[in-house]
C-alpha atoms as a PDB file:
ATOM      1  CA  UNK A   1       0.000   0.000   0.000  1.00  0.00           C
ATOM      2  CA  UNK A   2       1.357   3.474  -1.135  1.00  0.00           C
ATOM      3  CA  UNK A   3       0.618   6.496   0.427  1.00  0.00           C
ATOM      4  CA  UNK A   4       1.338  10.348   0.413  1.00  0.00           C
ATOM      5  CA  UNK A   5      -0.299  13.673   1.305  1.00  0.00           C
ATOM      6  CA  UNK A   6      -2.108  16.427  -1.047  1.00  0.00           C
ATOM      7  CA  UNK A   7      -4.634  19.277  -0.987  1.00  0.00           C
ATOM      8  CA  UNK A   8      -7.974  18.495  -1.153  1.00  0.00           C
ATOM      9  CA  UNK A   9      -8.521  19.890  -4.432  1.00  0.00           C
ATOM     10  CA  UNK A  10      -5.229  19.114  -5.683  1.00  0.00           C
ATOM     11  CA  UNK A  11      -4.967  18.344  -9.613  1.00  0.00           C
ATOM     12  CA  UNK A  12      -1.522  16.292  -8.891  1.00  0.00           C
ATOM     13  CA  UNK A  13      -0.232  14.099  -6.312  1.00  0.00           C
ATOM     14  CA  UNK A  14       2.245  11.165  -5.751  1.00  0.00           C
ATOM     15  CA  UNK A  15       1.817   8.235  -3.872  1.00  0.00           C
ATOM     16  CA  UNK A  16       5.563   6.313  -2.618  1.00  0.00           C
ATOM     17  CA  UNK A  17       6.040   3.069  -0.863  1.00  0.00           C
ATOM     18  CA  UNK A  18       9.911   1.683  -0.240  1.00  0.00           C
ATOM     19  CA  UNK A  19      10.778  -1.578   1.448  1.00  0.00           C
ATOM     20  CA  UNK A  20      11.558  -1.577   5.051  1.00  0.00           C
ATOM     21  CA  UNK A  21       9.478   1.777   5.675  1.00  0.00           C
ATOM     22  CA  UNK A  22       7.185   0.712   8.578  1.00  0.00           C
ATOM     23  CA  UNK A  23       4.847   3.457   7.302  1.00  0.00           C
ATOM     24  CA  UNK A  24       3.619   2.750   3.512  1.00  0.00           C
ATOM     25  CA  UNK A  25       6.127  -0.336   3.352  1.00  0.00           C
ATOM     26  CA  UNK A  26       6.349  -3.048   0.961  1.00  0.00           C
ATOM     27  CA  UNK A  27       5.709  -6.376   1.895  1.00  0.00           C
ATOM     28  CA  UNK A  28       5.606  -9.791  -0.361  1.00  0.00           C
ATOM     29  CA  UNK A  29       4.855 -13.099  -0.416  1.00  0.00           C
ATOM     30  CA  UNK A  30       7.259 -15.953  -1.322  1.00  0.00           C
ATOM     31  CA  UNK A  31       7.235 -16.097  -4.523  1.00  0.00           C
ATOM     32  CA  UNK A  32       7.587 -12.556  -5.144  1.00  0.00           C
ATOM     33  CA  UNK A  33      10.489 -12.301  -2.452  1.00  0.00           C
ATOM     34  CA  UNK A  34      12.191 -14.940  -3.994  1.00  0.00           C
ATOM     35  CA  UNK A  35      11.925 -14.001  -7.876  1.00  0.00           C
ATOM     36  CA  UNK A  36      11.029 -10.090  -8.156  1.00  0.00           C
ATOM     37  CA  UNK A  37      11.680  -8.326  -4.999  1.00  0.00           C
ATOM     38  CA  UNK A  38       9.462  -4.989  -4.756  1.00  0.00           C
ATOM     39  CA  UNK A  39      12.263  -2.650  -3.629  1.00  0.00           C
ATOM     40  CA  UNK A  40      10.430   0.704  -4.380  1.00  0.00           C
ATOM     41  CA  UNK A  41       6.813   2.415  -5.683  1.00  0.00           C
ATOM     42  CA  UNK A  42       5.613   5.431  -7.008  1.00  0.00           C
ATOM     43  CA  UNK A  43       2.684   6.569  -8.872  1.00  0.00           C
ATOM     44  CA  UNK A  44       1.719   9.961  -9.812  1.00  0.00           C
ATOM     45  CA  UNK A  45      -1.655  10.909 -10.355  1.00  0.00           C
ATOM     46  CA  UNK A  46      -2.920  13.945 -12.411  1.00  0.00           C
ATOM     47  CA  UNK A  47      -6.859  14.850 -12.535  1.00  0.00           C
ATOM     48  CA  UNK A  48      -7.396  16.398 -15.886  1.00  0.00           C
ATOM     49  CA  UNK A  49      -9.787  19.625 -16.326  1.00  0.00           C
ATOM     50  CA  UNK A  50     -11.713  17.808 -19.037  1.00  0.00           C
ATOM     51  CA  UNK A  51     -12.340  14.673 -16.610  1.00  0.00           C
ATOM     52  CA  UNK A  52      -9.764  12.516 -17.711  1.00  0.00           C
ATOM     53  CA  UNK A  53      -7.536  11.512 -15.202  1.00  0.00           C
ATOM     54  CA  UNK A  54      -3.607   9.620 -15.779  1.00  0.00           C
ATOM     55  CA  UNK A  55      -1.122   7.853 -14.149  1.00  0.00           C
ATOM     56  CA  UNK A  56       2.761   7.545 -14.253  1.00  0.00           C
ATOM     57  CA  UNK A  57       4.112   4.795 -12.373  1.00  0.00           C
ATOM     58  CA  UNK A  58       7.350   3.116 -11.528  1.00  0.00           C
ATOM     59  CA  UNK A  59       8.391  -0.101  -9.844  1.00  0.00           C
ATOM     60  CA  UNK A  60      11.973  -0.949  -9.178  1.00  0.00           C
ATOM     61  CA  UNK A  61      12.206  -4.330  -8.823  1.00  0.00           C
ATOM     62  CA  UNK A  62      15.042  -6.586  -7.256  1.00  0.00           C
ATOM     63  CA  UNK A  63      14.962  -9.821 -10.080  1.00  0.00           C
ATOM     64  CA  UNK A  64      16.424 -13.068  -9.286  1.00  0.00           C
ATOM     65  CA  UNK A  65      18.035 -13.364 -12.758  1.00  0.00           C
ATOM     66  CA  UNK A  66      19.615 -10.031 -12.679  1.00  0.00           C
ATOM     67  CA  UNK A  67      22.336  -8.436 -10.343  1.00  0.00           C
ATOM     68  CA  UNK A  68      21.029  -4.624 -11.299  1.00  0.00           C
ATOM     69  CA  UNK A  69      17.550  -3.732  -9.853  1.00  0.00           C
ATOM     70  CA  UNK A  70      14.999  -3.585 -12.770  1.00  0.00           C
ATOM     71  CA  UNK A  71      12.610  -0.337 -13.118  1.00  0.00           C
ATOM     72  CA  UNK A  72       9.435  -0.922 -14.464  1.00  0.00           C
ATOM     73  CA  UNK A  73       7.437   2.258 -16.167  1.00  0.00           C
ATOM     74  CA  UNK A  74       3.704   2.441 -16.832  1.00  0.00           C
ATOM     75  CA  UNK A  75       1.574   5.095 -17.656  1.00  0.00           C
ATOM     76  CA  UNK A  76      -1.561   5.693 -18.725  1.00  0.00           C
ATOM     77  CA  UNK A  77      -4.762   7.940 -19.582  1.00  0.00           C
ATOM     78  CA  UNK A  78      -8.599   6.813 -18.549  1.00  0.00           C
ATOM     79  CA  UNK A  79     -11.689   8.553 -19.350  1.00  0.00           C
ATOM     80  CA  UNK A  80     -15.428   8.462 -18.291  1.00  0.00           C
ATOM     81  CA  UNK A  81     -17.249   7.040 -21.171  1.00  0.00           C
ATOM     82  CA  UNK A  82     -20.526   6.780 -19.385  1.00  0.00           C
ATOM     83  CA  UNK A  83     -22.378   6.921 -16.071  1.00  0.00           C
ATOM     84  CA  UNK A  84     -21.708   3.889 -13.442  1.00  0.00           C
ATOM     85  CA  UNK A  85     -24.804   0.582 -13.871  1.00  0.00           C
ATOM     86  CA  UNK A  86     -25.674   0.045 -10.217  1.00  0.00           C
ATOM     87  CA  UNK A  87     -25.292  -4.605 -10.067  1.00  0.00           C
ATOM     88  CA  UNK A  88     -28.861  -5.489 -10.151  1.00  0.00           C
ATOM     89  CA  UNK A  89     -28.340  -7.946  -7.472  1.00  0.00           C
ATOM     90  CA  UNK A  90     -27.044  -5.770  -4.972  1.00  0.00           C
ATOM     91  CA  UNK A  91     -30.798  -4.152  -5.259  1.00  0.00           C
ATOM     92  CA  UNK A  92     -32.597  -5.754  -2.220  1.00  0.00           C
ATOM     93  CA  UNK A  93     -29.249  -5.976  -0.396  1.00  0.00           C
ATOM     94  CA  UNK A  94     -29.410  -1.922  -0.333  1.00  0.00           C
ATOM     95  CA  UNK A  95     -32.531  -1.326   1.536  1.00  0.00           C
ATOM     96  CA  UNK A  96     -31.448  -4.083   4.460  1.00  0.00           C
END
């Protein structure tokens, strides 16, 4: 789980998580600890005037095949295409 601090009405902000931090640490299960160590996270988020909102992420990644730590980069753009379909079967479940 990252974490990080903005304004309420802030347009940008940045979530970070590094290993070891006791607050917004990284943790992993075998697998992962033995093959692709998390070592580091962070992900900044922009909220777009139009309503579009984006990402830009990066992983750095300790890799059991690899003595240099591996960065991995993602970004990306969504947009609302329509209003949310409440799940039908949730219906009577709202008025318990």
């Amino acid at each position: 789980m990252a974490g990080g601090t903005s304004a309420a009405n802030a347009r940008q902000f940045e979530l970070t998580a590094k290993r070891g931090s006791t607050v917004y640490g990284i943790l992993s299960n075998p697998f992962l600890e033995a093959a692709f160590r998390t070592l580091e996270y962070r992900i900044r988020v922009s909220v777009h005037a139009d309503g579009r909102w984006s990402y830009d992420q990066t992983t750095l990644l300790a890799v059991k095949s690899s003595a240099e730590p591996f960065q991995h980069h993602d970004t990306n753009t969504f947009m609302k295409i329509g209003d949310p379909t409440p799940n039908p079967l949730m219906k009577d479940r709202q008025s318990a």
